[in-house]
Protein backbone atom coordinates (compact mmCIF):
# COMPACT_ATOMS: atom_id res chain seq x y z
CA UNK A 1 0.00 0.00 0.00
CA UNK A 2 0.85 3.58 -0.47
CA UNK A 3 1.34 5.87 2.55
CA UNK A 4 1.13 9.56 1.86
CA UNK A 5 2.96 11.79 4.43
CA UNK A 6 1.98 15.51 4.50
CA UNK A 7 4.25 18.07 5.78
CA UNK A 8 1.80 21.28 7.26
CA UNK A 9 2.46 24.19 8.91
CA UNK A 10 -0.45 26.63 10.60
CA UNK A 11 0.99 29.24 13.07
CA UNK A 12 -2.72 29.04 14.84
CA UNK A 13 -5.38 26.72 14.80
CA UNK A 14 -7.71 27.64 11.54
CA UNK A 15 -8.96 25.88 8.26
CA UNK A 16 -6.23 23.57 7.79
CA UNK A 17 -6.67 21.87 11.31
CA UNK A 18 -9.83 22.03 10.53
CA UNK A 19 -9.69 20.12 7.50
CA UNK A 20 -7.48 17.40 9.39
CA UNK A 21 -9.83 16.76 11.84
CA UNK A 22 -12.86 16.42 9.06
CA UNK A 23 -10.62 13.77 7.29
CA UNK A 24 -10.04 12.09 10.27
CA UNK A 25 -12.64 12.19 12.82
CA UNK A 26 -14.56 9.38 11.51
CA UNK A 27 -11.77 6.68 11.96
CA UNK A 28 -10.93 8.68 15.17
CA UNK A 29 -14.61 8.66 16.45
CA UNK A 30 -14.77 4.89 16.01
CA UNK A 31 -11.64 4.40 17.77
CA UNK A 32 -12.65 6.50 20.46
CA UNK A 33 -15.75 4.69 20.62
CA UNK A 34 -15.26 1.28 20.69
CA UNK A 35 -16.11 0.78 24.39
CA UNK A 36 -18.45 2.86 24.39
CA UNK A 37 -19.52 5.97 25.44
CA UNK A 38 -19.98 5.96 28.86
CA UNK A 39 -16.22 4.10 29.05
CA UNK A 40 -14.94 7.63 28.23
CA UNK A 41 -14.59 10.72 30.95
CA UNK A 42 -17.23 13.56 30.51
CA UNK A 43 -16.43 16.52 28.76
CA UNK A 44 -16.51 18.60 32.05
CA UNK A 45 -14.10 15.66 33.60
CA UNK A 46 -11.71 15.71 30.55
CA UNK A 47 -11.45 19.68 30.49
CA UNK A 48 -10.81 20.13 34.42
CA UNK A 49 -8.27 17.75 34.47
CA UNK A 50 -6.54 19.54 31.61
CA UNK A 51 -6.80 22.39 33.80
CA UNK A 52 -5.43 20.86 36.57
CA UNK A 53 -2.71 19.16 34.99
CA UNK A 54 -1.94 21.52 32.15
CA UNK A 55 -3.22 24.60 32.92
CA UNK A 56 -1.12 26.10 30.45
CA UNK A 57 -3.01 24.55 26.96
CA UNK A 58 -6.75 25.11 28.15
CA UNK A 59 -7.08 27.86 26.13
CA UNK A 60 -5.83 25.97 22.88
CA UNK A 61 -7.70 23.12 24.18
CA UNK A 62 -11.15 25.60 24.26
CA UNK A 63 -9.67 26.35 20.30
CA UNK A 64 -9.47 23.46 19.21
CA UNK A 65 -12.63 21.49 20.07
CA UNK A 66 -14.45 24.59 18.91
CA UNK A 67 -12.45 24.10 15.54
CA UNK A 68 -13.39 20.64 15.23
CA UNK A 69 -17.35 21.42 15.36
CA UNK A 70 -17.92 22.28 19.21
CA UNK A 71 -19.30 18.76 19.54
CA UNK A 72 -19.13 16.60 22.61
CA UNK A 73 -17.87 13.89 21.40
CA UNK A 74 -15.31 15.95 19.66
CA UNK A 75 -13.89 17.94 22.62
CA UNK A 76 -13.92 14.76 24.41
CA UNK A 77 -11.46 13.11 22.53
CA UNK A 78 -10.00 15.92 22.14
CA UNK A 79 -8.83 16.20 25.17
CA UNK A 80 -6.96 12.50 24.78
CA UNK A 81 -7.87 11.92 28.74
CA UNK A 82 -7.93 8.11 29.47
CA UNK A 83 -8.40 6.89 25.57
CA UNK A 84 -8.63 3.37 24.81
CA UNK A 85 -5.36 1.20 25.38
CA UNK A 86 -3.17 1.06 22.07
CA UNK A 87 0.14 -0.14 21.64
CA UNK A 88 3.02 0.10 19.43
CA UNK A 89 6.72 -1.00 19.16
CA UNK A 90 9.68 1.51 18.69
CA UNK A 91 13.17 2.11 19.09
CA UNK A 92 15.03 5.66 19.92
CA UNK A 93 18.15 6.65 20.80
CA UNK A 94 20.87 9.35 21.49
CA UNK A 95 24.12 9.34 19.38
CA UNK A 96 26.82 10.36 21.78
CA UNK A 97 28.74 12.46 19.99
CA UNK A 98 29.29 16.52 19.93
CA UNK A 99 26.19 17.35 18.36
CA UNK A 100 22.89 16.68 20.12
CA UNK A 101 21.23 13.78 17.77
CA UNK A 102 17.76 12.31 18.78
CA UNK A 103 16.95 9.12 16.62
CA UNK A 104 13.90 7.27 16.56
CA UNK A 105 12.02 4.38 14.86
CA UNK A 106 8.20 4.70 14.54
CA UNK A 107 6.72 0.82 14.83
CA UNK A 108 2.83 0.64 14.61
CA UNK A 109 0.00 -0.45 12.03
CA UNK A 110 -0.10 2.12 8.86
CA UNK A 111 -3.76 1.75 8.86
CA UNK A 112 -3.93 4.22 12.55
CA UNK A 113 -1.41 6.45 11.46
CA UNK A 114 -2.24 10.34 10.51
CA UNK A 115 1.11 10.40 8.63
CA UNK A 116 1.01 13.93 9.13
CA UNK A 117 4.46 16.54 10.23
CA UNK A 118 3.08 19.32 11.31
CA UNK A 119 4.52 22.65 12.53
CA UNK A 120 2.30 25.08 14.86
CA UNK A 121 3.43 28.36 16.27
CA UNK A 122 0.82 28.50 19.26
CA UNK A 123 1.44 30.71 22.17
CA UNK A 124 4.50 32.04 20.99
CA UNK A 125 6.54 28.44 20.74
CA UNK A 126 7.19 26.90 17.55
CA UNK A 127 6.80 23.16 17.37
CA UNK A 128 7.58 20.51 14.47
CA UNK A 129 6.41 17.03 14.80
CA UNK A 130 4.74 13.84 13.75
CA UNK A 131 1.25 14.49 14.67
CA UNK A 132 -1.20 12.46 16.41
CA UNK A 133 -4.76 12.53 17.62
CA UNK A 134 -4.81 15.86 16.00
CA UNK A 135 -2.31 17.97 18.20
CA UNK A 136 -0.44 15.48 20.06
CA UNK A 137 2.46 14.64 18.39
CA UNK A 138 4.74 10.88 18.63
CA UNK A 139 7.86 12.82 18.44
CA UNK A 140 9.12 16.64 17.68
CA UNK A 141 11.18 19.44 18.77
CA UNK A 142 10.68 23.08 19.56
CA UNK A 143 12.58 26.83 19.01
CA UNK A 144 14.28 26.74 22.43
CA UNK A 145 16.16 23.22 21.32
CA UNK A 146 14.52 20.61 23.19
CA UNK A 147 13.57 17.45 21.21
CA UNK A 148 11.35 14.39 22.47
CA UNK A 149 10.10 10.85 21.41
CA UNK A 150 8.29 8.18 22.52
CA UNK A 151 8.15 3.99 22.64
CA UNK A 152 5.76 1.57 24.59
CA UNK A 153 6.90 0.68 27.84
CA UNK A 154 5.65 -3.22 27.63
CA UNK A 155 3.53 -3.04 30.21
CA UNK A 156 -0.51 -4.13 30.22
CA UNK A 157 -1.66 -2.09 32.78
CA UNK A 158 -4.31 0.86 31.97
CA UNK A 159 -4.96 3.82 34.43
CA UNK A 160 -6.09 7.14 34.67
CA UNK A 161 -4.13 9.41 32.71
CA UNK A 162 -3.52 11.29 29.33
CA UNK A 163 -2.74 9.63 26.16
CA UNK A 164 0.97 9.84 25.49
CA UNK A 165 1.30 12.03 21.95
CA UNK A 166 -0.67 14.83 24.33
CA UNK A 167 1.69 14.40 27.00
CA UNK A 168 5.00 15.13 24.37
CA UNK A 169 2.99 18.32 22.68
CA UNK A 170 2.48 19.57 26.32
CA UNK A 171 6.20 19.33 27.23
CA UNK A 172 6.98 21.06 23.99
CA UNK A 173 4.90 23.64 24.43
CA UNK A 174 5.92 24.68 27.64
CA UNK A 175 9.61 23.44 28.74
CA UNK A 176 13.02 24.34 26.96
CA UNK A 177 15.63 22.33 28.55
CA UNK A 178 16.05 18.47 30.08
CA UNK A 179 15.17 19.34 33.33
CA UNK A 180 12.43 21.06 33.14
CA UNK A 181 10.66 18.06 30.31
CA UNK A 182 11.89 15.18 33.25
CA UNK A 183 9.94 17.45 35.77
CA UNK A 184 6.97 17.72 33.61
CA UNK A 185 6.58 14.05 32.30
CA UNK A 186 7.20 13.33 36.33
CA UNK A 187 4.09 14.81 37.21
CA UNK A 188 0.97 14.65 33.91
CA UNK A 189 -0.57 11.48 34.88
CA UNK A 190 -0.15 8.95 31.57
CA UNK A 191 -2.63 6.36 31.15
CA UNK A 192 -0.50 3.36 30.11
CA UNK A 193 3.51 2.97 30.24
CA UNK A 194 5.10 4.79 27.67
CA UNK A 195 9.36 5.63 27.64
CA UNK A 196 9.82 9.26 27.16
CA UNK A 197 13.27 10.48 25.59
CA UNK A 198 14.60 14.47 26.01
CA UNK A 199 17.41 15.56 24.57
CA UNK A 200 18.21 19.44 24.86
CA UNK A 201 20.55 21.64 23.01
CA UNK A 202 23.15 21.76 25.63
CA UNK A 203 23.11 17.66 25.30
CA UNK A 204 21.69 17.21 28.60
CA UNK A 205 19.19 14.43 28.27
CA UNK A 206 17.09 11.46 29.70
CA UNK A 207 14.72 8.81 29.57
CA UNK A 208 11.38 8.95 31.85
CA UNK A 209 9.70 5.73 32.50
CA UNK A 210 6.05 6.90 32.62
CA UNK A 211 3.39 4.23 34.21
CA UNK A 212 -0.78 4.81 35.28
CA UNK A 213 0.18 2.26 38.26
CA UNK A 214 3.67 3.64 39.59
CA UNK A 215 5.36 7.32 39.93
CA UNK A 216 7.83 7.73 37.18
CA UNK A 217 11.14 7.37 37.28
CA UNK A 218 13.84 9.26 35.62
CA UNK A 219 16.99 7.60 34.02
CA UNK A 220 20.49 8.50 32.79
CA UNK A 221 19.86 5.86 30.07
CA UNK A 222 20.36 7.20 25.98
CA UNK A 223 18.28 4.29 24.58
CA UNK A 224 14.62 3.11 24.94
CA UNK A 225 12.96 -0.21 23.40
CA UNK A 226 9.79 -1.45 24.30
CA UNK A 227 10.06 -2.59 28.14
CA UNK A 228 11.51 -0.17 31.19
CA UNK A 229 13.97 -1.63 34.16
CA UNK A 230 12.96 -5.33 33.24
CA UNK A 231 10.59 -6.68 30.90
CA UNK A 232 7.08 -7.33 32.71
CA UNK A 233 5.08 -8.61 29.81
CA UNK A 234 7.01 -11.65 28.27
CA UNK A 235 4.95 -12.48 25.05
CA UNK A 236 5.28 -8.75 24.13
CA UNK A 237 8.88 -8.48 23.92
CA UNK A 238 9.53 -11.64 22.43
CA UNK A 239 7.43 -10.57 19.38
CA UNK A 240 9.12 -6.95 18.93
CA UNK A 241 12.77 -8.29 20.44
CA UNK A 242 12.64 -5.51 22.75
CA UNK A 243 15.75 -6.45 24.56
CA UNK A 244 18.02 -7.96 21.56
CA UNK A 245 17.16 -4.02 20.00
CA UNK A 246 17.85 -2.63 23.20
CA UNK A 247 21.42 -4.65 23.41
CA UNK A 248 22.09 -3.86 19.77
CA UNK A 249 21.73 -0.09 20.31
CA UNK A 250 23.73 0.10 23.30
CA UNK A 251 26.23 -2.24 21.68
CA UNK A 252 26.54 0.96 18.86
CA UNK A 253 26.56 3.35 21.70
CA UNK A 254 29.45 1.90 23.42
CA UNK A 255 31.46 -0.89 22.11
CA UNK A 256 31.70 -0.08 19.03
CA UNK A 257 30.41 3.57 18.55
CA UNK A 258 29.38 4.53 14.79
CA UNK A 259 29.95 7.93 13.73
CA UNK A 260 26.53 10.09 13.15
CA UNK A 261 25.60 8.81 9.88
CA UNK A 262 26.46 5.64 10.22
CA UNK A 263 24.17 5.57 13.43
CA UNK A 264 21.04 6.94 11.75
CA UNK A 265 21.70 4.72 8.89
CA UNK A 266 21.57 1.91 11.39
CA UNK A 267 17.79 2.50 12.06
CA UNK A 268 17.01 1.47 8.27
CA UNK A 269 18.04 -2.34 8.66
CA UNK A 270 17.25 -4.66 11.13
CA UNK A 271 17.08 -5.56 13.68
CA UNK A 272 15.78 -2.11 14.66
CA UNK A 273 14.30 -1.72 11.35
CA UNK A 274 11.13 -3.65 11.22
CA UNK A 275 8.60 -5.10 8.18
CA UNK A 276 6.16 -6.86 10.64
CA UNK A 277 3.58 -4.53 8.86
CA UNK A 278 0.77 -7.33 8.94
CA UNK A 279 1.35 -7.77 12.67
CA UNK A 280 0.68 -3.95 12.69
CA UNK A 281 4.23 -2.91 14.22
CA UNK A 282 6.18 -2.18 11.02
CA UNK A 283 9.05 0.64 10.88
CA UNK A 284 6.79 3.65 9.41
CA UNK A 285 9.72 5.92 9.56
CA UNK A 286 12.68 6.72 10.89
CA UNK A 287 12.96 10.48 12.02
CA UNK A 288 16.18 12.03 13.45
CA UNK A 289 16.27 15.73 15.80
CA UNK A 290 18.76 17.97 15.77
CA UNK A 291 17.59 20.01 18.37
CA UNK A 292 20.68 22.47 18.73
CA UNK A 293 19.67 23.46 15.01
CA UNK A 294 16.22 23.13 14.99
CA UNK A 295 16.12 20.09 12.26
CA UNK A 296 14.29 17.01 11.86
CA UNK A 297 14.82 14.91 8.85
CA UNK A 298 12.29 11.95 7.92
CA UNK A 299 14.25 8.64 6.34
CA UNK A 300 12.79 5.39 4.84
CA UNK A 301 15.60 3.21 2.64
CA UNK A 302 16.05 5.72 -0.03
CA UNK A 303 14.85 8.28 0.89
CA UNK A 304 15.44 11.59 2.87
CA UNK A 305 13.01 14.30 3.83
CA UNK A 306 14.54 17.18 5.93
CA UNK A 307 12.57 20.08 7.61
CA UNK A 308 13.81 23.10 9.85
CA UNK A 309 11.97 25.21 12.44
CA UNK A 310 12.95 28.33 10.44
CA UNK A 311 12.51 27.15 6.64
CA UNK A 312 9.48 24.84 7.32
CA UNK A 313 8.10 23.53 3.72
CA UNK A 314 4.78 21.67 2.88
CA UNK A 315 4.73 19.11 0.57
CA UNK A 316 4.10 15.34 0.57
CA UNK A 317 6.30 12.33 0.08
CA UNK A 318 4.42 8.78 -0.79
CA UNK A 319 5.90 5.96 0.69
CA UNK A 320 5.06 2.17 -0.08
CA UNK A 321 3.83 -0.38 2.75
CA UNK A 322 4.28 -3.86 2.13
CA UNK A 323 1.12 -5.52 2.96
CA UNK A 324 2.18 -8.65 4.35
């Protein structure tokens, strides 16, 4: 199959969110739906927990579900407070070398995928990402230099919490070094167990072990698979060879250390790289930060797409998707 990515850019929410959410919402709403309605917080429980918890992005929050028709159902997802359970594979790392270097794998099913980069310039902060649920985002980076990503933490527990991709646009949004994204992540409530990776410009970085069930925990560690101190859900990380991808990267990271493009290049073949597309966790790109610059380039075998904060161009790129 043929995967179109879009690259947009909207300094404020207007018609071209709009239009997103209106090509979307229907395989959104079912999504959102499929427990139920009444398995899904209330509108007034979804917006005074963003309130509560990020205080900062009510406003936008108020925009936005007014932009996508005012509806309840709408604003209610929109809001991404305790969603239905996905899950997805991954792999990210930090190349240890002079220049901050965020690089990340993107494992999930093509058919739940916006394929969308989008760059925003609400409340004053400019923000580039791959976009999710509308405006969360999977990974990104913003003007002051901080980059982050995401992976599944292997865990089957659901709680009360935010989806994830909200989580990452709220820390983007708001924070501008390390520090201040591990303090952040430490305290939004996430509703299932997700590995968080920050990398600033000054190379300071981390990765934040986020659970609904436990209070996260902050680590010194440059590389995140699919599991957290130890894997707690066996049959999971035997199908995505969480810990043989974890080894391998840290095996690149230390032992024998691969200059930068080597490194990125590394993402593009297994074992990191990954065609498991029918089994709905197959590499749908490979995206690498440069946050001290304010770049993020896109990569598939072949291929190259590169974007900057500053020089941000739309355009599209379609990528095949083996079916099997």
């Amino acid at each position: 199959m043929a995967l179109i990515f879009r690259a947009l850019r909207e300094e404020q929410p207007g018609p071209k969110l709009a239009g997103l959410f209106r090509e979307f919402w229907p395989a959104y709403h079912r999504w959102w739906a499929s427990e139920g309605y009444v398995a899904r917080p209330t509108y007034m429980e979804c917006r005074r927990t963003i309130a509560t918890h990020m205080p900062e992005m009510l406003a936008l929050y108020d925009t936005l579900a007014e932009l996508a028709g005012g509806s309840d159902s709408a604003a209610r997802f929109l809001s991404l407070y305790c969603p239905p359970k996905y899950l997805s594979g991954c792999s990210q790392a930090i190349w240890q070398g002079d220049e901050p270097l965020l690089v990340r794998n993107y494992d999930y099913s093509a058919k739940a995928f916006d394929a969308v980069v989008l760059h925003t310039g609400w409340q004053g902060r400019r923000v580039m990402g791959m976009a999710d649920g509308l405006w969360g985002l999977l990974d990104g980076v913003n003007d002051a230099g901080l980059a982050v990503s995401l992976t599944f933490g292997g865990r089957r527990e659901v709680g009360e919490g935010f989806g994830v991709p909200l989580i990452l646009r709220y820390v983007l949004q708001t924070c501008e070094t390390a520090a201040e994204a591990c303090a952040t992540l430490s305290r939004v409530p996430c509703h299932m167990s997700y590995n968080v990776t920050v990398l600033d410009h000054a190379r300071d970085f981390a990765t934040v072990y986020l659970t609904p069930d436990r209070e996260a925990i902050v680590t010194g560690t440059p590389v995140a698979t699919n599991h957290q101190e130890r894997v707690e859900w066996a049959q999971h990380a035997r199908f995505t060879a969480t810990v043989e991808r974890e080894r391998f990267l840290l095996s690149r990271l230390t032992l024998h250390p691969d200059r930068q493009e080597r490194f990125i290049d590394a993402f593009l073949r297994p074992p990191l790289y990954s065609t498991a597309f029918g089994a709905g966790f197959g590499t749908l790109y490979t995206a690498a930060y440069r946050p001290r610059a304010g770049r993020m380039e896109l990569l598939w075998p072949g291929l190259r797409w590169p974007f900057t904060l500053g020089g941000f161009e739309e355009g599209a790129r379609h990528i095949l998707i083996p079916e099997g």
